[in-house]
Structure formats: structure tokens, C-alpha cells
Protein backbone atom coordinates (compact mmCIF):
# COMPACT_ATOMS: atom_id res chain seq x y z
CA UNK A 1 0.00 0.00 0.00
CA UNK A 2 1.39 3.21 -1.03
CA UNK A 3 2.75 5.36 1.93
CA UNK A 4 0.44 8.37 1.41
CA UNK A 5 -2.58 6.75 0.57
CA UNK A 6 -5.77 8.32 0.88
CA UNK A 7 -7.05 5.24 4.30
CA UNK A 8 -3.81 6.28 5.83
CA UNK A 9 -3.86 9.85 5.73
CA UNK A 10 -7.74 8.96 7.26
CA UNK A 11 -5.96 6.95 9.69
CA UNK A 12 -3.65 10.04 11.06
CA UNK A 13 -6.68 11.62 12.49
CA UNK A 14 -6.50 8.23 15.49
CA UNK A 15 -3.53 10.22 16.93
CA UNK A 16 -4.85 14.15 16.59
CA UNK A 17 -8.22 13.98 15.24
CA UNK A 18 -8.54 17.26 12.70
CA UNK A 19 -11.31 18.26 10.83
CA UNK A 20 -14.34 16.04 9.19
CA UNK A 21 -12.10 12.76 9.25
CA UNK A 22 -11.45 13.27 12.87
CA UNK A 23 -14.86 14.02 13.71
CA UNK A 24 -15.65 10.66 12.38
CA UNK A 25 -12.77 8.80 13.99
CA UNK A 26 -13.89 10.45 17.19
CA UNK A 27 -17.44 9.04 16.43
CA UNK A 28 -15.90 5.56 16.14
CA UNK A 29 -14.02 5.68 18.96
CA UNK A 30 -16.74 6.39 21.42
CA UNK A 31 -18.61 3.52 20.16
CA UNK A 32 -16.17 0.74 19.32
CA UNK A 33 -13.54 1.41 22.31
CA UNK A 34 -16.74 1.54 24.97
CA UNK A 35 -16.57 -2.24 25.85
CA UNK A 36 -12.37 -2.19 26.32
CA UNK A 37 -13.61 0.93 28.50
CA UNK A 38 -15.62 -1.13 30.55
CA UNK A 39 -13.63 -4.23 31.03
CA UNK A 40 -10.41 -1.71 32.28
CA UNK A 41 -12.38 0.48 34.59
CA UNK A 42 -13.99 -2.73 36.25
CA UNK A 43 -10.31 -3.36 37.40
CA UNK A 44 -10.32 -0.09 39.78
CA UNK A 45 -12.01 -0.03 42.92
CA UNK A 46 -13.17 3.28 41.78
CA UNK A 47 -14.05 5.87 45.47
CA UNK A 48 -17.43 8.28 44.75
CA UNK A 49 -15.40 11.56 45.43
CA UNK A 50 -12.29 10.57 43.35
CA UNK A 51 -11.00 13.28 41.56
CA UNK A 52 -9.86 11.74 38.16
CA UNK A 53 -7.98 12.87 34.76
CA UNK A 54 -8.48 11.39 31.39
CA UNK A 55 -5.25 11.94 29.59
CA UNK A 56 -6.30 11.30 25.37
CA UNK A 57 -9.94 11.67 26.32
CA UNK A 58 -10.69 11.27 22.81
CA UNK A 59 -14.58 12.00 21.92
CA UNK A 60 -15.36 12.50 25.71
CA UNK A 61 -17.31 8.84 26.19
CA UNK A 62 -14.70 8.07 28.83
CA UNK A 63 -15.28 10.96 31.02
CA UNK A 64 -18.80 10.73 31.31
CA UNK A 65 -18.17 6.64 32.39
CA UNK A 66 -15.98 8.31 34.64
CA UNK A 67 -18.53 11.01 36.33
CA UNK A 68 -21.15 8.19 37.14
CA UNK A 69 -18.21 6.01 38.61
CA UNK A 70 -17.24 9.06 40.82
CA UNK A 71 -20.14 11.26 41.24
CA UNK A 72 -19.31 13.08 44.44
CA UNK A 73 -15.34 13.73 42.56
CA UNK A 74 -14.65 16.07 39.64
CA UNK A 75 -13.28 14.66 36.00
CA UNK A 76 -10.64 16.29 34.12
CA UNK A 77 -10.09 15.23 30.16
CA UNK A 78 -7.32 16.09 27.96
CA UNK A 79 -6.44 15.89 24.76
CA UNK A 80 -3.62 17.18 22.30
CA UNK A 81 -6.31 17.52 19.25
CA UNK A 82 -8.88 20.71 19.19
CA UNK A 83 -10.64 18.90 17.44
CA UNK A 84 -11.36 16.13 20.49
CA UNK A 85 -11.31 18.70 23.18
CA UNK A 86 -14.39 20.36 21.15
CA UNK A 87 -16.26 17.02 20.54
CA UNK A 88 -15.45 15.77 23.91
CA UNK A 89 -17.12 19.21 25.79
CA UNK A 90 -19.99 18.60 23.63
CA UNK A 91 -20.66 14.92 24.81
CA UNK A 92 -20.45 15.87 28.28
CA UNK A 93 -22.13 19.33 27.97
CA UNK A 94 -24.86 19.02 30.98
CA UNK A 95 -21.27 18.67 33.50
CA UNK A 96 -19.48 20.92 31.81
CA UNK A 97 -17.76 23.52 33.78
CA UNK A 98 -19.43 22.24 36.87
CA UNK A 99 -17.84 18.67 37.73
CA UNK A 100 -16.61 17.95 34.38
CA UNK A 101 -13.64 19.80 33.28
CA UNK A 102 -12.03 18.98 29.44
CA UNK A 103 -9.03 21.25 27.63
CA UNK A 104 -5.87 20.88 24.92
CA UNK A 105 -2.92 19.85 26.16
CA UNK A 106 0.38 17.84 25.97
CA UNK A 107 0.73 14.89 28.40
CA UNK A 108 5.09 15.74 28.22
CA UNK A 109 3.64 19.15 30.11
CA UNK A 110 0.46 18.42 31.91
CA UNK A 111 -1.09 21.41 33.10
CA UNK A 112 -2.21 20.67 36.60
CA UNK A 113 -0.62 20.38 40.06
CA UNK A 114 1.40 17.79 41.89
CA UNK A 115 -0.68 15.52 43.60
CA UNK A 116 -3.98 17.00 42.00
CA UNK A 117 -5.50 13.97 41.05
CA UNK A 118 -6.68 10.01 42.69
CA UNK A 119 -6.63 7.78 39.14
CA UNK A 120 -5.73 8.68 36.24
CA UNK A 121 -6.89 6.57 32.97
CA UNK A 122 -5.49 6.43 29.40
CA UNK A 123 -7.26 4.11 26.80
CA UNK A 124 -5.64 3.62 23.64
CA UNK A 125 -3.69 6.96 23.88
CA UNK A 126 -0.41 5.50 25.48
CA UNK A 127 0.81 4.38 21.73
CA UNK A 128 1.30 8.35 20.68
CA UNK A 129 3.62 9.75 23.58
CA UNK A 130 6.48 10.69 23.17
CA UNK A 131 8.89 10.53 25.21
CA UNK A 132 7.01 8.00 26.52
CA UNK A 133 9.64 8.42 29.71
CA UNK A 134 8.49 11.93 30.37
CA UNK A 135 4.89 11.26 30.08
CA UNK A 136 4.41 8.54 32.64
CA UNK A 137 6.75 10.73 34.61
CA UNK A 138 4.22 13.73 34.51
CA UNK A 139 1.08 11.22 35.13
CA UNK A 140 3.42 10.09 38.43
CA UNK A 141 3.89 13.84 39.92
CA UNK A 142 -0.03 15.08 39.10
CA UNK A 143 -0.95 11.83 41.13
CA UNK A 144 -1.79 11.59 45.18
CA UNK A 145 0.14 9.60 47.06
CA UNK A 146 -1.68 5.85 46.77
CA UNK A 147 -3.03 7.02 43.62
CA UNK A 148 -3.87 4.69 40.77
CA UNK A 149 -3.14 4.54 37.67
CA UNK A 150 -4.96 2.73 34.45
CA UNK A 151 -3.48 1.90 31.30
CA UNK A 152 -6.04 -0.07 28.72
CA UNK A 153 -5.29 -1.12 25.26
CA UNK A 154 -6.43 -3.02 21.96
CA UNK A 155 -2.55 -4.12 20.58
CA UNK A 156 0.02 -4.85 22.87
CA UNK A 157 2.14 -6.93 20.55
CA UNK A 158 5.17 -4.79 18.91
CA UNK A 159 5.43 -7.44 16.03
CA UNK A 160 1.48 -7.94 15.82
CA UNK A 161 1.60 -3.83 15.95
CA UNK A 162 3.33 -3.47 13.23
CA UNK A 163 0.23 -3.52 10.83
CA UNK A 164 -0.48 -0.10 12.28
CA UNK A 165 2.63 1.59 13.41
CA UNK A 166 3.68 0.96 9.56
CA UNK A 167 0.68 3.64 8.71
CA UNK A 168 0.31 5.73 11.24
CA UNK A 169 2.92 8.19 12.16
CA UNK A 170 4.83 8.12 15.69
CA UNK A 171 2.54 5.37 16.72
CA UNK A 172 4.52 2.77 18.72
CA UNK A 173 2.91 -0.48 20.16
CA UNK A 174 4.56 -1.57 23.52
CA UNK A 175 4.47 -4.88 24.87
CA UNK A 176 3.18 -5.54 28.73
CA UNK A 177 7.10 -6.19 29.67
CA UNK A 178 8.06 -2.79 28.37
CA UNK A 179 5.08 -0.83 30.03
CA UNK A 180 5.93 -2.58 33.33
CA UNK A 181 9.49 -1.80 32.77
CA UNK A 182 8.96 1.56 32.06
CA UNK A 183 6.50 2.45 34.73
CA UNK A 184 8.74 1.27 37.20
CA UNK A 185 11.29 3.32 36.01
CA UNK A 186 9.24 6.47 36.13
CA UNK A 187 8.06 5.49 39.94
CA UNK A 188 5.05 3.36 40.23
CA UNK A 189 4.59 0.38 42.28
CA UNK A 190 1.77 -2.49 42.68
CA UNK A 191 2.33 -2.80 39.13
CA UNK A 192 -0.93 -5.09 37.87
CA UNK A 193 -1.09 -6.45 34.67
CA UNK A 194 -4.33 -7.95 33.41
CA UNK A 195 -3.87 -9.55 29.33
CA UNK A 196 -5.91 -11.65 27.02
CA UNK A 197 -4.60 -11.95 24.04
CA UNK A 198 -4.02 -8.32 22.58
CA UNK A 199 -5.95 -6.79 24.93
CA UNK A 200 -3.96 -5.34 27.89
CA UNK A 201 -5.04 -3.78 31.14
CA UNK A 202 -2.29 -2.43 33.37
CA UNK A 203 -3.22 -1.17 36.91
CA UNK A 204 -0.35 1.10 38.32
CA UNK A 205 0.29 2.82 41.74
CA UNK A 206 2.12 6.01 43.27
């Protein structure tokens, strides 16, 4: 398939969603990443007044699963794409502003405070950062003490991978070794890893 083909410039929109494409990747990621969703957050023994960022919150489906799991807490999302920032505060526009709080940003720089938050989640978002290093070192300093960390995602075989990172730019697939490896490195502990098949779920404390 030819490099710059007209599905794989469609399929640079799953990193920064721009535009009409993105809007329908965005579309398609609410519904078909909903049940991956589900099966990660049932991992977390999730606390009513948890205070919780969504780091790639995508089209915004996440964060309002998030505000029924903690209804007494406050959700943050991010997201490095206008685009998704703009979808996602539609989706969750009856919490907007009052418990539900989503804006642009890079998760090498998060803009928030040490300690500000209990969990933090990432679903099929970890593939795009880079330095991968610095980012789970930023999700480790805007966590609590205890906090908890959740990692969920579809392909979490490099080789297997390859059938995407080959099209999409700066897309890397890690395996669960790495991810363990590398969390470690930037500070967590309690490292849980839950995998069937491709799907991984990786539930990480500070």
C-alpha cells in the first residue's frame, strides 16, 4: 500500500483527530472502544469523590463513564487535538464547567498540580507519547500519594503492531514487559497487569 494513501492519511486523524475525518474517527471511537472501557475500569475499585484525569480523552465517552463512577469527585479530560477537546465538551455538555472539566494539552507538560488527582486513565492513547519516559513521569507527579493509575489497550504486541505503526505516524505499540518496565522506572509500584490476548489492562500505583 502506497505510503500516502488516501485510508492512511484517514488513519492520522487516530492520533490528533482534525477536521471532518477526525470528527468521524472520534465518532468511532466512542462507540467501538466503549466495551475495552468497561472491562479496564472494572479493574479499579473506583471511590465516589475521586477526583480523576483522562489523559487522550478522545470523543469525551470516557469521562462521562468516569462522572457516574465518581459522582461526588470532579473529571478532568485532555487531549492534544482541538478537534477532540471540542467534541469531547460537547458529549459531556450538561457537567461541563461544573464537575466535568475537558481542555488541549500535551501529556510531556500536563497542566495541573502535583498531587492534584486520585486515578488517572489512558485508553488507547499511550501508543502516541512521546517521550514516553516523560509522560508517565508527569502522570506520576499530578498523582496523590496511593493514587492509581490505568493503562487499557487493543494491541500490545510490537510485532502484531506493526500492521499499524507501519501507517500511522509516531505510533509505537509496547508490549506488557516494556510498560511494566517503564512504569517502574518512572516510579510506580503495585504494578498489575491484566492480558488476554491483545488486549492489555495495566493497573499502576504512586
Amino acid at each position: 500500500m502506497k505510503k500516502n494513501s488516501f485510508l492512511n492519511d484517514i488513519l492520522q486523524n487516530t492520533s490528533c483527530p482534525q477536521g471532518f475525518w477526525g470528527r468521524m474517527i472520534l465518532r468511532g471511537m466512542n462507540c467501538f472502544h466503549a466495551s475495552l472501557a468497561r472491562r479496564g475500569m472494572k479493574q479499579v475499585d473506583w471511590r465516589p469523590e475521586w477526583n480523576v484525569l483522562d489523559i487522550g480523552c478522545g470523543g469525551g465517552a470516557n469521562v462521562k463513564r468516569l462522572l457516574k463512577l465518581c459522582p461526588q469527585g470532579k473529571v478532568y479530560g485532555m487531549d492534544l487535538s482541538e478537534e477532540s477537546v471540542a467534541f469531547a465538551r460537547r458529549h459531556n455538555a450538561g457537567e461541563l464547567d461544573r464537575r466535568c472539566f475537558i481542555r488541549q494539552g500535551d501529556v510531556c507538560s500536563l497542566p495541573y498540580g502535583d498531587g492534584a488527582f486520585d486515578a488517572v486513565t489512558a485508553f488507547e492513547t499511550v501508543y502516541f507519547w512521546s517521550p514516553v519516559s516523560k509522560a508517565l513521569a508527569e502522570v506520576f507527579r499530578v498523582l496523590r500519594k496511593g493514587g492509581c493509575f490505568l493503562i487499557s489497550l487493543e494491541a500490545s504486541d510490537p510485532e502484531l503492531g506493526k500492521a499499524w505503526t507501519d501507517r500511522i505516524k509516531g505510533m509505537t505499540v509496547y508490549g506488557a514487559e516494556d510498560l511494566k518496565r517503564l512504569l517502574s522506572k518512572a516510579g510506580f509500584s503495585d504494578i498489575r497487569m491484566i492480558q488476554k490476548k491483545e488486549e492489555l489492562h495495566i493497573i499502576a500505583h504512586k
